[in-house]
C-alpha atoms as a PDB file:
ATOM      1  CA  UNK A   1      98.817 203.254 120.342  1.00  0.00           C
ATOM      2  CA  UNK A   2      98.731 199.452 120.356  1.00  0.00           C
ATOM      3  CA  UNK A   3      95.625 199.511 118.704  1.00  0.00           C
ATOM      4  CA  UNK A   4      97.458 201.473 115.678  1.00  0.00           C
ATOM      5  CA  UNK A   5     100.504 199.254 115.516  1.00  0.00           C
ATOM      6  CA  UNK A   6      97.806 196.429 115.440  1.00  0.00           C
ATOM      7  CA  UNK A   7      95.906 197.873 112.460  1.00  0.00           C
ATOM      8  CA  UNK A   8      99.784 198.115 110.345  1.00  0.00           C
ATOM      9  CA  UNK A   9     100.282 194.735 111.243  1.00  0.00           C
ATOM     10  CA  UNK A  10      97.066 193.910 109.585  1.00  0.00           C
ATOM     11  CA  UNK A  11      94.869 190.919 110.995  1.00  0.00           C
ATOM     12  CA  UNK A  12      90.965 190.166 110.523  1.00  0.00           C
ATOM     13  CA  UNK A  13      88.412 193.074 109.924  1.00  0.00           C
ATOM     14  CA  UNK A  14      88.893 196.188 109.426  1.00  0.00           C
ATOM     15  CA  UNK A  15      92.556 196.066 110.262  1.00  0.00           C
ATOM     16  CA  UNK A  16      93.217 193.315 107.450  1.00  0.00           C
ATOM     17  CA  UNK A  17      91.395 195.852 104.527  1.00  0.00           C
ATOM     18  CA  UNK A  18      93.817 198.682 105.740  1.00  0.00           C
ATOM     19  CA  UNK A  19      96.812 196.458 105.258  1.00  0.00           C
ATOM     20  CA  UNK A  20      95.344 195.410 101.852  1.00  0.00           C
ATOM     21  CA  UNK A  21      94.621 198.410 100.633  1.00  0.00           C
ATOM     22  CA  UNK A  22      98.388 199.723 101.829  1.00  0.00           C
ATOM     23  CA  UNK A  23      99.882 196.284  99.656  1.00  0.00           C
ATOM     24  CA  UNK A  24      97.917 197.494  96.879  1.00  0.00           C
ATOM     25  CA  UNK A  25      99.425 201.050  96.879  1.00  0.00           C
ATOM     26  CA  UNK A  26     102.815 199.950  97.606  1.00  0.00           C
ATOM     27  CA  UNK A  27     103.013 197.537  94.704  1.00  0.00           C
ATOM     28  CA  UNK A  28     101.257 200.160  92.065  1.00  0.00           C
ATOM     29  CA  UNK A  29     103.806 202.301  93.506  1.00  0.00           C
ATOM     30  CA  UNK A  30     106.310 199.947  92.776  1.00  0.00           C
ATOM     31  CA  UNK A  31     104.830 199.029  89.235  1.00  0.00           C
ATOM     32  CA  UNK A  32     104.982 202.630  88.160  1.00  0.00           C
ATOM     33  CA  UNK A  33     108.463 203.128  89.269  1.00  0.00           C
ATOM     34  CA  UNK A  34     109.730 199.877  87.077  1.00  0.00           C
ATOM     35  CA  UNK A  35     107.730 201.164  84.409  1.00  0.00           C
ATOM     36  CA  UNK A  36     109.409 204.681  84.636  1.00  0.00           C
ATOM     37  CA  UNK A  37     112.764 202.799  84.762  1.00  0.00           C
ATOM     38  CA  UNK A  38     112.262 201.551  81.599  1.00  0.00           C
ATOM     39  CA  UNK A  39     110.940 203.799  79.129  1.00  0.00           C
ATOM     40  CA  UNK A  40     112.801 204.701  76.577  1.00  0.00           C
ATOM     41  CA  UNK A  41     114.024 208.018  75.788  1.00  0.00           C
ATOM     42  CA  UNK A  42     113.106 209.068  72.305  1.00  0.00           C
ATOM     43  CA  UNK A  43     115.635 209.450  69.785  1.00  0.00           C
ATOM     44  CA  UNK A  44     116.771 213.299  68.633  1.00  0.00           C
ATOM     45  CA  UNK A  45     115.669 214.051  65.268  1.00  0.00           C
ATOM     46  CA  UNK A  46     117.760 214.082  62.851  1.00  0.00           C
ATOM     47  CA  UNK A  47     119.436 217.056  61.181  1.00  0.00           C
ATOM     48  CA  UNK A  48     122.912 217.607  59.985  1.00  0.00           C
ATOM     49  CA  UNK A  49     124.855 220.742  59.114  1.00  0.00           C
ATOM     50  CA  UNK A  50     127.065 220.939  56.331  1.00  0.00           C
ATOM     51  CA  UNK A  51     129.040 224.338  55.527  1.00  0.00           C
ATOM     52  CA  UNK A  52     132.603 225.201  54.026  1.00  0.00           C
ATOM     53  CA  UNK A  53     133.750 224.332  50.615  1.00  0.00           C
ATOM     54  CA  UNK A  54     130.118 222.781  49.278  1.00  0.00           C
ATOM     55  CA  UNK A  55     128.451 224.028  46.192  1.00  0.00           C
ATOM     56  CA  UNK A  56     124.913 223.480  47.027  1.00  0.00           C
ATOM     57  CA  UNK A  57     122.959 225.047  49.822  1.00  0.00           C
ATOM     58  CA  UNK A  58     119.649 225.507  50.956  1.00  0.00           C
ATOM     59  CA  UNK A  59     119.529 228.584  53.709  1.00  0.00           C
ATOM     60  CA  UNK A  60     119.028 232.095  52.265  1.00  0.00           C
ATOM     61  CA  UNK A  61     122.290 233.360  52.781  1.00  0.00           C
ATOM     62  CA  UNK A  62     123.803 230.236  50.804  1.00  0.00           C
ATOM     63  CA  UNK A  63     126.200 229.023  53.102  1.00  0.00           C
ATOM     64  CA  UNK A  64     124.743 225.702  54.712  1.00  0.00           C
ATOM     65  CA  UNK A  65     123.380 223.158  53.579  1.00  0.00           C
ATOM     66  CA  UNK A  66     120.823 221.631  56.334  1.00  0.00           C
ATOM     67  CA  UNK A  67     119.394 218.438  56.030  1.00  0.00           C
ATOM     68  CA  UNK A  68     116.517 217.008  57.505  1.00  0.00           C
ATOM     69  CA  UNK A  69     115.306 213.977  58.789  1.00  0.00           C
ATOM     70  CA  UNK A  70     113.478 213.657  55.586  1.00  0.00           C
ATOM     71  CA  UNK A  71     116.275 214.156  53.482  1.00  0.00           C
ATOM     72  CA  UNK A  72     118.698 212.078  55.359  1.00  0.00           C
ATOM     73  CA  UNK A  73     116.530 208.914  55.067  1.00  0.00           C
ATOM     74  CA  UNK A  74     116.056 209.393  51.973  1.00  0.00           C
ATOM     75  CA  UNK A  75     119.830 209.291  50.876  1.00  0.00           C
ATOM     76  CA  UNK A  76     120.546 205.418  49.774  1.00  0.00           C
ATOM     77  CA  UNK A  77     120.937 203.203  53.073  1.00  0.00           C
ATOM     78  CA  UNK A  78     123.957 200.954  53.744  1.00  0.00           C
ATOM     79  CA  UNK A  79     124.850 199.164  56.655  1.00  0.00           C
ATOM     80  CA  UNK A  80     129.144 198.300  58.351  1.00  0.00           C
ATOM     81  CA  UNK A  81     129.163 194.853  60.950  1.00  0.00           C
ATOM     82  CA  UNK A  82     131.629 195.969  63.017  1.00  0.00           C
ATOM     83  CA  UNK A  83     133.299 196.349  66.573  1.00  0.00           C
ATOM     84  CA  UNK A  84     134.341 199.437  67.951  1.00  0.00           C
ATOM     85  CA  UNK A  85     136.068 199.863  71.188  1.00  0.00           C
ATOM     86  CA  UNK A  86     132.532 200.839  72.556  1.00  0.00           C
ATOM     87  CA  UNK A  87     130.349 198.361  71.224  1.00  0.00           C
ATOM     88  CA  UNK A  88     130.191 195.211  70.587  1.00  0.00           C
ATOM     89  CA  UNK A  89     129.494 193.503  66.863  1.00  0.00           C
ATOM     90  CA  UNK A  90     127.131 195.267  65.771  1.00  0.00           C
ATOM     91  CA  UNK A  91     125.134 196.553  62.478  1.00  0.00           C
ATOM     92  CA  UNK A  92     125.283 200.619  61.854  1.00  0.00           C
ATOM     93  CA  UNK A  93     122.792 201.892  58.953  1.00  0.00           C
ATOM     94  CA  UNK A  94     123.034 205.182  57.298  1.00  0.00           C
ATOM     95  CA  UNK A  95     123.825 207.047  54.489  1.00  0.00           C
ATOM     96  CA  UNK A  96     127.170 206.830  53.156  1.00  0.00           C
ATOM     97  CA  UNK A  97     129.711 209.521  54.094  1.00  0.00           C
ATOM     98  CA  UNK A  98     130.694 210.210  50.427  1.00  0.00           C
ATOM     99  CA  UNK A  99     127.017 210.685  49.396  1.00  0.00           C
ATOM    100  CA  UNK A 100     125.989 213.407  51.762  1.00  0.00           C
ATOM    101  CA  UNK A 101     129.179 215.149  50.669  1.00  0.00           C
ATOM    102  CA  UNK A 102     128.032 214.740  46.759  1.00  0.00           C
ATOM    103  CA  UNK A 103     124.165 215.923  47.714  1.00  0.00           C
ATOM    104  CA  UNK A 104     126.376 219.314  48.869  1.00  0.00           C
ATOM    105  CA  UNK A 105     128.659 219.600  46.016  1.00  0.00           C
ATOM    106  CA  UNK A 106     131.672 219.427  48.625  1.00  0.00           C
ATOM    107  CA  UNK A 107     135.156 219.910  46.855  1.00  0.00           C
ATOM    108  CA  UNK A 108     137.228 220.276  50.116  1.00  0.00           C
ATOM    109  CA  UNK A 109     140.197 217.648  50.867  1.00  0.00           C
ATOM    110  CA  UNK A 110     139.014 217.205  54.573  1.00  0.00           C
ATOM    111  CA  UNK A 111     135.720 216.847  56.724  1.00  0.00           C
ATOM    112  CA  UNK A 112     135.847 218.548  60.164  1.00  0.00           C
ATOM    113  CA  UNK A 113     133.090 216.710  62.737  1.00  0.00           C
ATOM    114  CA  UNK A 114     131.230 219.322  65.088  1.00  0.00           C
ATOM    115  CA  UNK A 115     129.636 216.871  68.016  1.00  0.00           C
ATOM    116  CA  UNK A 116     126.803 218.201  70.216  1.00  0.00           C
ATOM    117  CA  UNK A 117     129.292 217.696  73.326  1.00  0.00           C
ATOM    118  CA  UNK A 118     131.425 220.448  71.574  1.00  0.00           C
ATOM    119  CA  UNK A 119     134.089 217.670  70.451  1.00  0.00           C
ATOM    120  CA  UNK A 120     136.085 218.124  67.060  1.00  0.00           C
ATOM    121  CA  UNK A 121     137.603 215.434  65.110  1.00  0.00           C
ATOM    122  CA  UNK A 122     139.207 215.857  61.309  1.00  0.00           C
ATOM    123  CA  UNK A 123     138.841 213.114  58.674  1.00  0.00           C
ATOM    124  CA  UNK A 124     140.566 213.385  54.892  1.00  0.00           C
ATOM    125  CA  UNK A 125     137.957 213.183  52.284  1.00  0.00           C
ATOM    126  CA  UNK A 126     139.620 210.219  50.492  1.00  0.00           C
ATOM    127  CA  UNK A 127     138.653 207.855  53.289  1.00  0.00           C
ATOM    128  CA  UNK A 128     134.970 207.614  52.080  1.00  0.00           C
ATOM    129  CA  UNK A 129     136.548 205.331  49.144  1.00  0.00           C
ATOM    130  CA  UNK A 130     138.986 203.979  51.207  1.00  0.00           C
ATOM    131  CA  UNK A 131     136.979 202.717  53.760  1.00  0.00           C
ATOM    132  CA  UNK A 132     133.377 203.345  52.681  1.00  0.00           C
ATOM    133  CA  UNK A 133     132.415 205.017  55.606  1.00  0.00           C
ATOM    134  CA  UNK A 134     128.821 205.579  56.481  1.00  0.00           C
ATOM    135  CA  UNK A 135     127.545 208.254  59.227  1.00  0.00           C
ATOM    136  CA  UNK A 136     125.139 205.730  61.193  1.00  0.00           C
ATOM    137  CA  UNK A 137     121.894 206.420  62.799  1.00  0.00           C
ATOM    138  CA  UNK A 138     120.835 203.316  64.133  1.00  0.00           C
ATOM    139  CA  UNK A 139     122.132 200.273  64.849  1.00  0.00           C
ATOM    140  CA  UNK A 140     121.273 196.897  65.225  1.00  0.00           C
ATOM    141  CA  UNK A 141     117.953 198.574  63.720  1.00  0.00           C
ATOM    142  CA  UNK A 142     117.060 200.657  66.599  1.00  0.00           C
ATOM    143  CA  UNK A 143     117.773 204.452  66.171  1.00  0.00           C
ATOM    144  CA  UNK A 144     120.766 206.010  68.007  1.00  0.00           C
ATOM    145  CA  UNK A 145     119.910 208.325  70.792  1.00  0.00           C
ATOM    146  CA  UNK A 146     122.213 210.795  72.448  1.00  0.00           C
ATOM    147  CA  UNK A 147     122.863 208.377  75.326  1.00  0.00           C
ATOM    148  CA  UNK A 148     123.908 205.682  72.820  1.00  0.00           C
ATOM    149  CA  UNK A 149     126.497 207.505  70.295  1.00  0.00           C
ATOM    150  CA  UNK A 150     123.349 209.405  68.660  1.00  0.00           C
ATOM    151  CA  UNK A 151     121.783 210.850  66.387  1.00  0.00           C
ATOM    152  CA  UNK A 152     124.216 210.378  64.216  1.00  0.00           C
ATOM    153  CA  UNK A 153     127.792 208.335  64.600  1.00  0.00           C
ATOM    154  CA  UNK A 154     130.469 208.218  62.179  1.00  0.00           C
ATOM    155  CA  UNK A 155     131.620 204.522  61.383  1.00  0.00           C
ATOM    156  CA  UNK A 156     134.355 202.592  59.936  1.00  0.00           C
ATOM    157  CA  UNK A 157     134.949 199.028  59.145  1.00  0.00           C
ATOM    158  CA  UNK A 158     137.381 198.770  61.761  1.00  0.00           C
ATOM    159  CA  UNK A 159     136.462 194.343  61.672  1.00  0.00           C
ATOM    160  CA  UNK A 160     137.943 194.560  57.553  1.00  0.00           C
ATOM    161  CA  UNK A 161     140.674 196.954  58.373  1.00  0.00           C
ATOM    162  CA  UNK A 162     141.851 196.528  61.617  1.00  0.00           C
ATOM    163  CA  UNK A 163     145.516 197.654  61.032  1.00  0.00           C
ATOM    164  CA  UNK A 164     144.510 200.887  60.194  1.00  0.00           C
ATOM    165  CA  UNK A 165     141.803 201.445  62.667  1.00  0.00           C
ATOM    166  CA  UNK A 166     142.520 199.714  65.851  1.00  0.00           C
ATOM    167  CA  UNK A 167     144.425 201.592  68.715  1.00  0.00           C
ATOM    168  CA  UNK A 168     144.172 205.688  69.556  1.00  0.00           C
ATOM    169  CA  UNK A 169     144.305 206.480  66.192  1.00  0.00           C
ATOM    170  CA  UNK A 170     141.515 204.419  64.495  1.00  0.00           C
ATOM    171  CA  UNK A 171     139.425 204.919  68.013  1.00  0.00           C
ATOM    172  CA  UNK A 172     139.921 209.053  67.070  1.00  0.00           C
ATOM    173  CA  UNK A 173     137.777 208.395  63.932  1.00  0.00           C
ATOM    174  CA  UNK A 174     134.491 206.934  65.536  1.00  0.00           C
ATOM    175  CA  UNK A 175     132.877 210.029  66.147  1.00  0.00           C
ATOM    176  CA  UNK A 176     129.796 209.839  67.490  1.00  0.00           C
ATOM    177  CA  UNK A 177     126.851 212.500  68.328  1.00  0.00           C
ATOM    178  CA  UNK A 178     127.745 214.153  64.911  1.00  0.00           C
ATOM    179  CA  UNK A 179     125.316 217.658  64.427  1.00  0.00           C
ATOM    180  CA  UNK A 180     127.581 219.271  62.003  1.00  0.00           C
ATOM    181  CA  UNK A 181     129.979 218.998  59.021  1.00  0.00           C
ATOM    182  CA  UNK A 182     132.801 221.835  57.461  1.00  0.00           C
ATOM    183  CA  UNK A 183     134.452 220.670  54.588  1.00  0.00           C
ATOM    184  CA  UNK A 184     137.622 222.568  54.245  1.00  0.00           C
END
């Protein structure tokens, strides 16, 4: 038994190559768990849902219109520097809200927000001119992820406006992990 607890311990010999080769295992061991600890998990892709009072679909049975990740970059890019309650001063990029709703022909007076997390939040059509709101998926140029308000997060100007959208109110608007849209 001493003879074990002397080869652990290391020493000269054969004793010293064991404790070597355990250092060496530990630290890959160690390595590999850092590594794992910071990977990055991959951003959803992105799709959004858009039913209700639209005029242009693209399903067979004409009642959604789904966009892809192909059509959703595609849509002009603009970008809001702002705080929310969340985050701090950031930059959000995406499409603008209003032209998503003209690529679907909406003609509804409000925009109901479906959220993966099963969340609903209602938003009057009129503030995409008031407010020029833009439904973000990145910011500060990396992509949103679920764990970080993605895919796709609904954002305001709250810095320029803060009257109207500061407090419970203006919070309720920032709606974030956004998979579908009814206009009604």
């Amino acid at each position: 038994m001493a003879k074990v607890i002397a080869t652990l311990r290391g020493g000269t010999g054969a004793p010293g190559r064991v404790r070597w080769v355990m250092g060496l295992i530990m630290g890959l061991i160690f390595a590999l768990a850092a590594c794992c600890a910071q990977a990055q998990e991959a951003p959803p892709p992105l799709t959004l849902d858009v039913q209700g009072k639209i005029a242009n679909t693209n399903d067979a049975a004409h009642r959604v219109y789904h966009f892809t990740e192909a059509e959703l970059l595609a849509l002009p890019v603009h970008s809001i520097t702002t705080a929310t309650t969340w985050t701090p001063r950031s930059t959000f990029t995406g499409p603008l809200l209003a032209d998503i709703l003209k690529t679907v022909g909406a003609f509804g007076t409000e925009i109901e927000f479906r959220t993966f997390d099963d969340y609903t939040y209602t938003v009057p059509v009129s503030d995409c001119a008031r407010y020029g709101v833009i439904v973000a998926y990145s910011m500060n140029g990396r992509r949103l992820k679920i764990s970080d308000f993605g895919p796709l997060f609904l954002i305001y100007p709250r810095d320029a406006f803060p009257d109207d959208l500061t407090g419970a109110l203006g919070d309720s608007k920032f709606v974030w992990q956004i998979k579908a849209l009814i206009v009604r």
